[in-house]
C-alpha atoms as a PDB file:
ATOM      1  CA  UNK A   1     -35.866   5.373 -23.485  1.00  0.00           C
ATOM      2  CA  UNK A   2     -37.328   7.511 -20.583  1.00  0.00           C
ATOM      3  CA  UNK A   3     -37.819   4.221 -18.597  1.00  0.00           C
ATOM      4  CA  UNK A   4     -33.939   2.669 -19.275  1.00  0.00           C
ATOM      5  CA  UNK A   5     -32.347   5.851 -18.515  1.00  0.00           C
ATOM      6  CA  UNK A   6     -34.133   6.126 -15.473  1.00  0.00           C
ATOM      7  CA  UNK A   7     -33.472   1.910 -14.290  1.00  0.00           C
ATOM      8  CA  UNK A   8     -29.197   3.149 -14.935  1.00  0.00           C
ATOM      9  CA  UNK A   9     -29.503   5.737 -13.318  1.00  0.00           C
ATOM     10  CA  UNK A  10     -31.242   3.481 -10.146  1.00  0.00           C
ATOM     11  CA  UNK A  11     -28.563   1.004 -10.654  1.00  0.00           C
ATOM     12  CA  UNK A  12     -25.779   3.498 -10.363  1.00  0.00           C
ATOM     13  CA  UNK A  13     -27.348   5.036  -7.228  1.00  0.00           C
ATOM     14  CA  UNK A  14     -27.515   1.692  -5.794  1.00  0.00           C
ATOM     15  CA  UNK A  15     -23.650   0.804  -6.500  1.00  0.00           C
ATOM     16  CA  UNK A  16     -23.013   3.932  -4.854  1.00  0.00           C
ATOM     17  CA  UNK A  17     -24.540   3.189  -2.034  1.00  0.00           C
ATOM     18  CA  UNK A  18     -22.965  -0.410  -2.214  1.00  0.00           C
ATOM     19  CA  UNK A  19     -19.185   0.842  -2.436  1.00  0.00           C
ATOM     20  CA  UNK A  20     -20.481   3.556   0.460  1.00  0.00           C
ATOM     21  CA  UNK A  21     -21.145   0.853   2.917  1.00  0.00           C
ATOM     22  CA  UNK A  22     -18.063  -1.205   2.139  1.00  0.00           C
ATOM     23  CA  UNK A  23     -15.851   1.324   2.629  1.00  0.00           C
ATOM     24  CA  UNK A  24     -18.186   2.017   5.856  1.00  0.00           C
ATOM     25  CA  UNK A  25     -17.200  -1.756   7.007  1.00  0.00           C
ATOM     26  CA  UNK A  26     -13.736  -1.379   6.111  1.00  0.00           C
ATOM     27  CA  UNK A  27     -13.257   1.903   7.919  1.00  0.00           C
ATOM     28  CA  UNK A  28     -14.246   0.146  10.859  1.00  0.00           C
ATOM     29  CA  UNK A  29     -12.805  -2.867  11.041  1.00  0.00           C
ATOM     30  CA  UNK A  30      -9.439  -0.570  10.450  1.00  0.00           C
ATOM     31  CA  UNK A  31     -10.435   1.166  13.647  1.00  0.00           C
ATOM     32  CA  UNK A  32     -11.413  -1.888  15.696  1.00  0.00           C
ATOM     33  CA  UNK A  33      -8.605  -4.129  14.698  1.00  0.00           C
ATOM     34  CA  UNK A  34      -5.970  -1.608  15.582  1.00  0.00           C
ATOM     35  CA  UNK A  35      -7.483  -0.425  18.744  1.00  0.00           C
ATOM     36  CA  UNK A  36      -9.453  -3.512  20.032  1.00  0.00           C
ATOM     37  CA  UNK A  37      -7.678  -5.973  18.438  1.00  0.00           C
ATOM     38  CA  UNK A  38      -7.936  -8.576  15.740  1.00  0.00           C
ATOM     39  CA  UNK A  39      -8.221 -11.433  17.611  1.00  0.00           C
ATOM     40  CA  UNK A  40     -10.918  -9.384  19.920  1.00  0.00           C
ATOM     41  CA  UNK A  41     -12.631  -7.515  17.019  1.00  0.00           C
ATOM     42  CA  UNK A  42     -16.473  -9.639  16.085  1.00  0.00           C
ATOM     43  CA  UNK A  43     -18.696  -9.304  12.817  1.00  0.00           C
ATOM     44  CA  UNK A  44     -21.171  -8.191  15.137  1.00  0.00           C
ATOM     45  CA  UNK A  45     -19.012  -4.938  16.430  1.00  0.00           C
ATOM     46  CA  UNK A  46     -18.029  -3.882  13.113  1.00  0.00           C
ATOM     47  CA  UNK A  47     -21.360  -3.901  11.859  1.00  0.00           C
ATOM     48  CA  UNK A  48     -22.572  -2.102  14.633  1.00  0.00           C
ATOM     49  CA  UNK A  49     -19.758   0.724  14.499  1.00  0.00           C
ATOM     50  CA  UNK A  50     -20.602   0.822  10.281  1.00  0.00           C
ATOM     51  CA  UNK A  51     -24.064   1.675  11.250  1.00  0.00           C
ATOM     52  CA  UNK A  52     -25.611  -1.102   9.870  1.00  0.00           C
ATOM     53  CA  UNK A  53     -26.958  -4.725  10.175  1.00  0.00           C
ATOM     54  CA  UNK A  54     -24.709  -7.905  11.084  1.00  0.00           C
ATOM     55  CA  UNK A  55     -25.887  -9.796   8.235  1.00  0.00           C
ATOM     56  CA  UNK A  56     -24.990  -6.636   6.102  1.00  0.00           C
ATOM     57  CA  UNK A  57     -21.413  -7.721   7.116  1.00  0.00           C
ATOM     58  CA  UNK A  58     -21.425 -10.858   4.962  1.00  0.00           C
ATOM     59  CA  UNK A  59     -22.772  -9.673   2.008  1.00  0.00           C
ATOM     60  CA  UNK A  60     -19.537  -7.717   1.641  1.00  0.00           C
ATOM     61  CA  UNK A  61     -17.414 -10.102   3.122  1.00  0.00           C
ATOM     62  CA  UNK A  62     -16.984 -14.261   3.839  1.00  0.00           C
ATOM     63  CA  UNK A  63     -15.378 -13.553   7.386  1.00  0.00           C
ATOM     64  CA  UNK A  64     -13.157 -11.476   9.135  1.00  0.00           C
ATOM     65  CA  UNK A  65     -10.312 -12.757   7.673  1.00  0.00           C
ATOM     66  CA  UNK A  66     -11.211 -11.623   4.436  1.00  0.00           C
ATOM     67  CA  UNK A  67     -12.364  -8.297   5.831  1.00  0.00           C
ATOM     68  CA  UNK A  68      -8.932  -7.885   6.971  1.00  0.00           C
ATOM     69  CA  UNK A  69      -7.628  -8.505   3.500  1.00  0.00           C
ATOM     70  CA  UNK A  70      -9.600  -5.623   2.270  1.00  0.00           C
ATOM     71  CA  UNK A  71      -7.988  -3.328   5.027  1.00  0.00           C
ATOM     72  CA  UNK A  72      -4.556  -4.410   3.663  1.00  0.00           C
ATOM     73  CA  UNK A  73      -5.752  -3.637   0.025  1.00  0.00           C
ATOM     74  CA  UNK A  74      -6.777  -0.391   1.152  1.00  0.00           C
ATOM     75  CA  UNK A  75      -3.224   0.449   3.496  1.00  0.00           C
ATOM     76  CA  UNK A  76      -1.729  -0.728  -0.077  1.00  0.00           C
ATOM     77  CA  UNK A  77      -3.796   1.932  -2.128  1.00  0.00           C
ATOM     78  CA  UNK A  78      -3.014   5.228  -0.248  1.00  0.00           C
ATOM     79  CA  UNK A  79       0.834   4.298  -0.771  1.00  0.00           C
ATOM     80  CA  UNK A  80      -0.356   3.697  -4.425  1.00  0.00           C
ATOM     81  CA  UNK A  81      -1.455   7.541  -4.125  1.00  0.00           C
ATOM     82  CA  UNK A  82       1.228   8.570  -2.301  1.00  0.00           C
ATOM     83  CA  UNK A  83       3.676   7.262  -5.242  1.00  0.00           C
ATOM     84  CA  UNK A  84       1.465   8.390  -8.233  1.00  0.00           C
ATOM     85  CA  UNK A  85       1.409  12.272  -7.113  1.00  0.00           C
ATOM     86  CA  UNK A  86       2.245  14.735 -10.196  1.00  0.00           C
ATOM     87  CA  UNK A  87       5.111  16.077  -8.166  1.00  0.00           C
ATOM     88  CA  UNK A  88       6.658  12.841  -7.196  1.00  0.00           C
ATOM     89  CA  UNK A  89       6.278  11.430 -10.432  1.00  0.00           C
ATOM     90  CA  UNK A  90       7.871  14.419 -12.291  1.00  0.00           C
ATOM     91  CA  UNK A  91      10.980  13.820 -10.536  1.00  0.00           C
ATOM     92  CA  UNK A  92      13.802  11.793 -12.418  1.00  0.00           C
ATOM     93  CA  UNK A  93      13.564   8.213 -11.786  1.00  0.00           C
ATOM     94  CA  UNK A  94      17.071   7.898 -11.092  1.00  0.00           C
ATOM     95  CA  UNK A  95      16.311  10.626  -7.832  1.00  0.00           C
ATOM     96  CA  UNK A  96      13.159   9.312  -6.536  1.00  0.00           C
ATOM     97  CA  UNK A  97      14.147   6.627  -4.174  1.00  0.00           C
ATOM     98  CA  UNK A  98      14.468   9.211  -1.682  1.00  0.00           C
ATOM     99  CA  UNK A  99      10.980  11.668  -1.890  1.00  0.00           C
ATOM    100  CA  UNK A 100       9.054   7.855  -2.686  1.00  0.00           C
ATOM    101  CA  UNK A 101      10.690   6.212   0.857  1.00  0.00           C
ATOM    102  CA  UNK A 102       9.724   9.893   2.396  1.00  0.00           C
ATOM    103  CA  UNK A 103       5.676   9.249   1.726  1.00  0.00           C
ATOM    104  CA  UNK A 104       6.029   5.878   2.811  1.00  0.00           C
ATOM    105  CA  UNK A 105       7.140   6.549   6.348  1.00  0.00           C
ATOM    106  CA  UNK A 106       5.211   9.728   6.410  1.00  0.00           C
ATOM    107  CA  UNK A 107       2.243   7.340   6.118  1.00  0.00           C
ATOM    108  CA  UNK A 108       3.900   4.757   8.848  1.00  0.00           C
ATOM    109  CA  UNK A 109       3.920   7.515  11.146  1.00  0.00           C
ATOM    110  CA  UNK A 110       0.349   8.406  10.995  1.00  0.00           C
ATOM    111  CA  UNK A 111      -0.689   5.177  11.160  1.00  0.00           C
ATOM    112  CA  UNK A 112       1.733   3.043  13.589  1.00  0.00           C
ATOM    113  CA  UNK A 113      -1.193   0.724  14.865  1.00  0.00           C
ATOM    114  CA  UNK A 114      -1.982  -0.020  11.988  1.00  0.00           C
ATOM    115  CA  UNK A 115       1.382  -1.372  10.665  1.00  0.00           C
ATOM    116  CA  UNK A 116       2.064  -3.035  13.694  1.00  0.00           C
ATOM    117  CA  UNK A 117      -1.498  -5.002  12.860  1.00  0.00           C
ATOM    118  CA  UNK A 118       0.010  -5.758   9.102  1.00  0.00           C
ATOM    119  CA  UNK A 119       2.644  -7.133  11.353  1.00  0.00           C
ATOM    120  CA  UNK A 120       1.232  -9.439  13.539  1.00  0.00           C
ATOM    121  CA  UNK A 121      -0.560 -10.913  11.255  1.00  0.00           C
ATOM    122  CA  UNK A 122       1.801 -11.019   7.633  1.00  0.00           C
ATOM    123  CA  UNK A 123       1.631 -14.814   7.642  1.00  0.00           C
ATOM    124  CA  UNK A 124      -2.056 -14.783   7.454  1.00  0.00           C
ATOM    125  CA  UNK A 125      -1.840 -12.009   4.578  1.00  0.00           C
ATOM    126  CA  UNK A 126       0.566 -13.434   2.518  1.00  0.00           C
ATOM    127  CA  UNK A 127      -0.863 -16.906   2.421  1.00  0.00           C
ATOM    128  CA  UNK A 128      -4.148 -15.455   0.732  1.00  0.00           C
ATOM    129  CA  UNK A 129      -2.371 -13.507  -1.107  1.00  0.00           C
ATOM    130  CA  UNK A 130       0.730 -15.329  -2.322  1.00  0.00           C
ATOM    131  CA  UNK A 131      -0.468 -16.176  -5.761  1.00  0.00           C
ATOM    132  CA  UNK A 132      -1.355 -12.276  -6.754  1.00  0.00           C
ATOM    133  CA  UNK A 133       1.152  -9.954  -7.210  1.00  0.00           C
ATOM    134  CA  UNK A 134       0.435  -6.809  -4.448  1.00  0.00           C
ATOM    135  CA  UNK A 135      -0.653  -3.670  -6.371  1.00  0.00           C
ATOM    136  CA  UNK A 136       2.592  -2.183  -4.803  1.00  0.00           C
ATOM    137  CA  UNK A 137       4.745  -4.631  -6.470  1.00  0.00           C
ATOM    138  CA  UNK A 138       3.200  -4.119  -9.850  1.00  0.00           C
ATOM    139  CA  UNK A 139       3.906  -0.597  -9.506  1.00  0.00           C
ATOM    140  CA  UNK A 140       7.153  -1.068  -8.639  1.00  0.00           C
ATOM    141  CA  UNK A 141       7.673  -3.555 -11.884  1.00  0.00           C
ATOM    142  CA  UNK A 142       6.542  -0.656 -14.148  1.00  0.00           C
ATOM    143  CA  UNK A 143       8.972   1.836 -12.381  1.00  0.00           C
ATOM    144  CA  UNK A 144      11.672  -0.333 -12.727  1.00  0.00           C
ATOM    145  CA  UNK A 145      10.993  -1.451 -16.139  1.00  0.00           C
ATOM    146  CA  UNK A 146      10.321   2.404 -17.141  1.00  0.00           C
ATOM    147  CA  UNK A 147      13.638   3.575 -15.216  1.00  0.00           C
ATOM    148  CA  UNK A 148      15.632   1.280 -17.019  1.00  0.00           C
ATOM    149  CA  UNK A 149      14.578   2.264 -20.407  1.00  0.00           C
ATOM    150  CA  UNK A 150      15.393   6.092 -19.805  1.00  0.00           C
ATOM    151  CA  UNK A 151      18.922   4.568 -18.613  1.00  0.00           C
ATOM    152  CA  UNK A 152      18.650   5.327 -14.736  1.00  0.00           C
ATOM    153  CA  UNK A 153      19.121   2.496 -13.727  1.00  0.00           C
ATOM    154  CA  UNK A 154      21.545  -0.687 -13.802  1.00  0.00           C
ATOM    155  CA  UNK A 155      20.052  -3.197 -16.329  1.00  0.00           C
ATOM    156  CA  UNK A 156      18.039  -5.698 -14.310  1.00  0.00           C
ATOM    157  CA  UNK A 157      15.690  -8.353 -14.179  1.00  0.00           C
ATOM    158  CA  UNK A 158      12.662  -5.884 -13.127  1.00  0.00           C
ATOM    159  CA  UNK A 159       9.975  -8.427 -11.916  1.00  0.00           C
ATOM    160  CA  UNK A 160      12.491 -10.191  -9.429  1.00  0.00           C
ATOM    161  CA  UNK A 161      14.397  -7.055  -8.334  1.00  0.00           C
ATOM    162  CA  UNK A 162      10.831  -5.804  -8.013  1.00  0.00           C
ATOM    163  CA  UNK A 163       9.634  -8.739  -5.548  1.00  0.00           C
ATOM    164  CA  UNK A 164      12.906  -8.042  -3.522  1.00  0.00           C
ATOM    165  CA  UNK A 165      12.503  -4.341  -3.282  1.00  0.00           C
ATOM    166  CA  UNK A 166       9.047  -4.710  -2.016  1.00  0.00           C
ATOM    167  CA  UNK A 167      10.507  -6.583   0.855  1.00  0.00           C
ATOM    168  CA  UNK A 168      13.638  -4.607   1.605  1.00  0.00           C
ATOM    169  CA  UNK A 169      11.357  -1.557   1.944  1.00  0.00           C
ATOM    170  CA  UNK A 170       8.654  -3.479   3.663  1.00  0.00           C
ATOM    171  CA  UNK A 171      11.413  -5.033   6.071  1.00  0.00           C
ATOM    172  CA  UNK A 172      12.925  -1.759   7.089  1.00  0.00           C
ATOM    173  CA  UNK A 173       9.284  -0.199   7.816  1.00  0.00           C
ATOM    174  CA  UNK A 174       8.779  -2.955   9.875  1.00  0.00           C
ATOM    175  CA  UNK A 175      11.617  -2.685  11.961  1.00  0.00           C
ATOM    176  CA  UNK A 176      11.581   0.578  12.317  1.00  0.00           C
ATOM    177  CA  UNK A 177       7.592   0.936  13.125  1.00  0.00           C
ATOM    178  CA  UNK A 178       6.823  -2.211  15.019  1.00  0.00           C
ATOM    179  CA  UNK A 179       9.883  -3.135  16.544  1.00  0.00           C
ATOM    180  CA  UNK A 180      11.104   0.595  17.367  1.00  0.00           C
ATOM    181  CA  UNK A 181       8.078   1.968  17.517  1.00  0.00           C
ATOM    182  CA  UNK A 182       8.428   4.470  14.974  1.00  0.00           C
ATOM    183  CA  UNK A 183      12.153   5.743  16.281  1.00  0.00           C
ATOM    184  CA  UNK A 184      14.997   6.375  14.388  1.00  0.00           C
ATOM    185  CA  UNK A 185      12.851   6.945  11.144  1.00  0.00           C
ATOM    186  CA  UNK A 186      16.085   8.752   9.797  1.00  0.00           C
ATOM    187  CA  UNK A 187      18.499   6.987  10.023  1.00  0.00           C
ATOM    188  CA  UNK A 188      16.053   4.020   8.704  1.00  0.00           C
ATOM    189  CA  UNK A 189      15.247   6.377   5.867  1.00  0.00           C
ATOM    190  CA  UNK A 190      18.690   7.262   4.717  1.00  0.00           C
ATOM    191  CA  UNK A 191      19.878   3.551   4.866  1.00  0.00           C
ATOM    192  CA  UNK A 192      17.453   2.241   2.792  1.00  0.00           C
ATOM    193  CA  UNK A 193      18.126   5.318   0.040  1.00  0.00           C
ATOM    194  CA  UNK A 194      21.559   4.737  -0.169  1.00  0.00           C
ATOM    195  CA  UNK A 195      21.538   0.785  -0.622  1.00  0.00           C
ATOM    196  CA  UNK A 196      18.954   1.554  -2.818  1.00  0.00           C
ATOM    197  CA  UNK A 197      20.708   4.198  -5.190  1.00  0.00           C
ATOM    198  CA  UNK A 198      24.376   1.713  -4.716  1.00  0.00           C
ATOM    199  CA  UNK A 199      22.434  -1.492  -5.823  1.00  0.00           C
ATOM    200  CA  UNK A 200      20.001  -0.076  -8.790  1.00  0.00           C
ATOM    201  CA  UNK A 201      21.245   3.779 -10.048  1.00  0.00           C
ATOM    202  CA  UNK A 202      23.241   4.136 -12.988  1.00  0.00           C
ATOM    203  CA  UNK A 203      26.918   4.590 -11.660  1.00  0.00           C
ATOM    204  CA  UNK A 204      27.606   7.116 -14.167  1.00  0.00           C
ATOM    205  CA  UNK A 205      24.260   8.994 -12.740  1.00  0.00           C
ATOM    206  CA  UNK A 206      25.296   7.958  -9.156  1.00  0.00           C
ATOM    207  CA  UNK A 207      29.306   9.534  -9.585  1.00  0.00           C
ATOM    208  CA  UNK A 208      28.614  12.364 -11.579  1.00  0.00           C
ATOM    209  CA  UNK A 209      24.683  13.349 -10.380  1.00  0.00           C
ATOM    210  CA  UNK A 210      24.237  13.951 -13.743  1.00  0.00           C
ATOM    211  CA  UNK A 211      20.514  14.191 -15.170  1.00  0.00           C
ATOM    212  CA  UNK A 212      18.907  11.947 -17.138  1.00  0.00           C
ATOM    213  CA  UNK A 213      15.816  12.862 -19.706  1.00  0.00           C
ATOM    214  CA  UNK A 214      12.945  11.031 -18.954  1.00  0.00           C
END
């Protein structure tokens, strides 16, 4: 028993270390593509600024490409966070276009570069990942479909209104952070809330501002 307890607790270490050095990788390959460049960025210079071997590189990932994948993933899983905090979440569905759209250009602003890097290279992106749903887009299915039920919201097909919510939002960041350069978040901000609240809230909710149990 003494000896299997002691080869789990050598295999945990081990994965620790693993998911410690490819988040080592990813960090900078964030930091080189949006400062050097994709295009410029090598294997060999993102090993080096992770500290550890080029071949290291490929154990984690096929090729850049697909280390640029992960960087996406991870852009996509701090908005995850951003959406799933207790106080965001304990707000009525039917009022939290506005405080959700908040965190996402609060994270667009501290990271411009790297936006403008999701940018330049979205056609790239989306063809590996075209036949996966984005983690964002599954969260916003199970909003939608969890905002209807509590009657916020208009009744609507939830996985397509999803898919075009995900790219009304991701549109409007766009614009506002690549080809504006992060100006005129505002007025950006408050356009997409209220075509969001005319198209999807409940009219009675959206006339009266009454509120709805959830």
């Amino acid at each position: 028993m003494a000896t299997d307890t002691t080869l789990e607790e050598t295999l945990n270490r081990h994965r620790g270390i693993d998911a410690d050095k490819r988040r080592a990788l990813i960090d900078a390959a964030r930091e080189l593509f949006t400062t050097t460049g994709y295009e410029a960025t090598t294997m060999a210079q993102v090993a080096k600024r992770a500290g550890v071997a080029v071949g290291t590189v490929y154990l984690y990932f096929k090729n850049k490409g697909d280390l640029l994948l992960a960087v996406k993933d991870g852009w996509e899983e701090e908005v995850l966070h951003a959406m799933s905090q207790p106080d965001l979440v304990s707000v009525p569905h039917h009022l939290r276009a506005r405080p959700i759209l908040e965190a996402c250009f609060a994270i667009c602003a501290r990271h411009t570069q790297l936006v403008q890097l999701m940018a330049v290279q979205a056609e790239l992106i989306g063809a590996w990942t075209s036949e996966a749903p984005a983690p964002v887009r599954a969260a916003l299915h199970a909003f939608l479909d969890e905002a209807m039920t509590a009657g916020s919201i208009r009744p609507v097909n939830t996985a397509t209104t999803a898919v075009l919510l995900y790219g009304m939002v991701n549109s409007a960041l766009m614009q506002c952070f690549v080809t504006g350069d992060g100006t005129d978040q505002q007025l950006y901000l408050d356009a997409l809330v209220e075509a969001i609240e005319q198209w999807l809230v409940n009219p009675a909710l959206l006339s009266h501002g009454q509120p709805v149990r959830d």
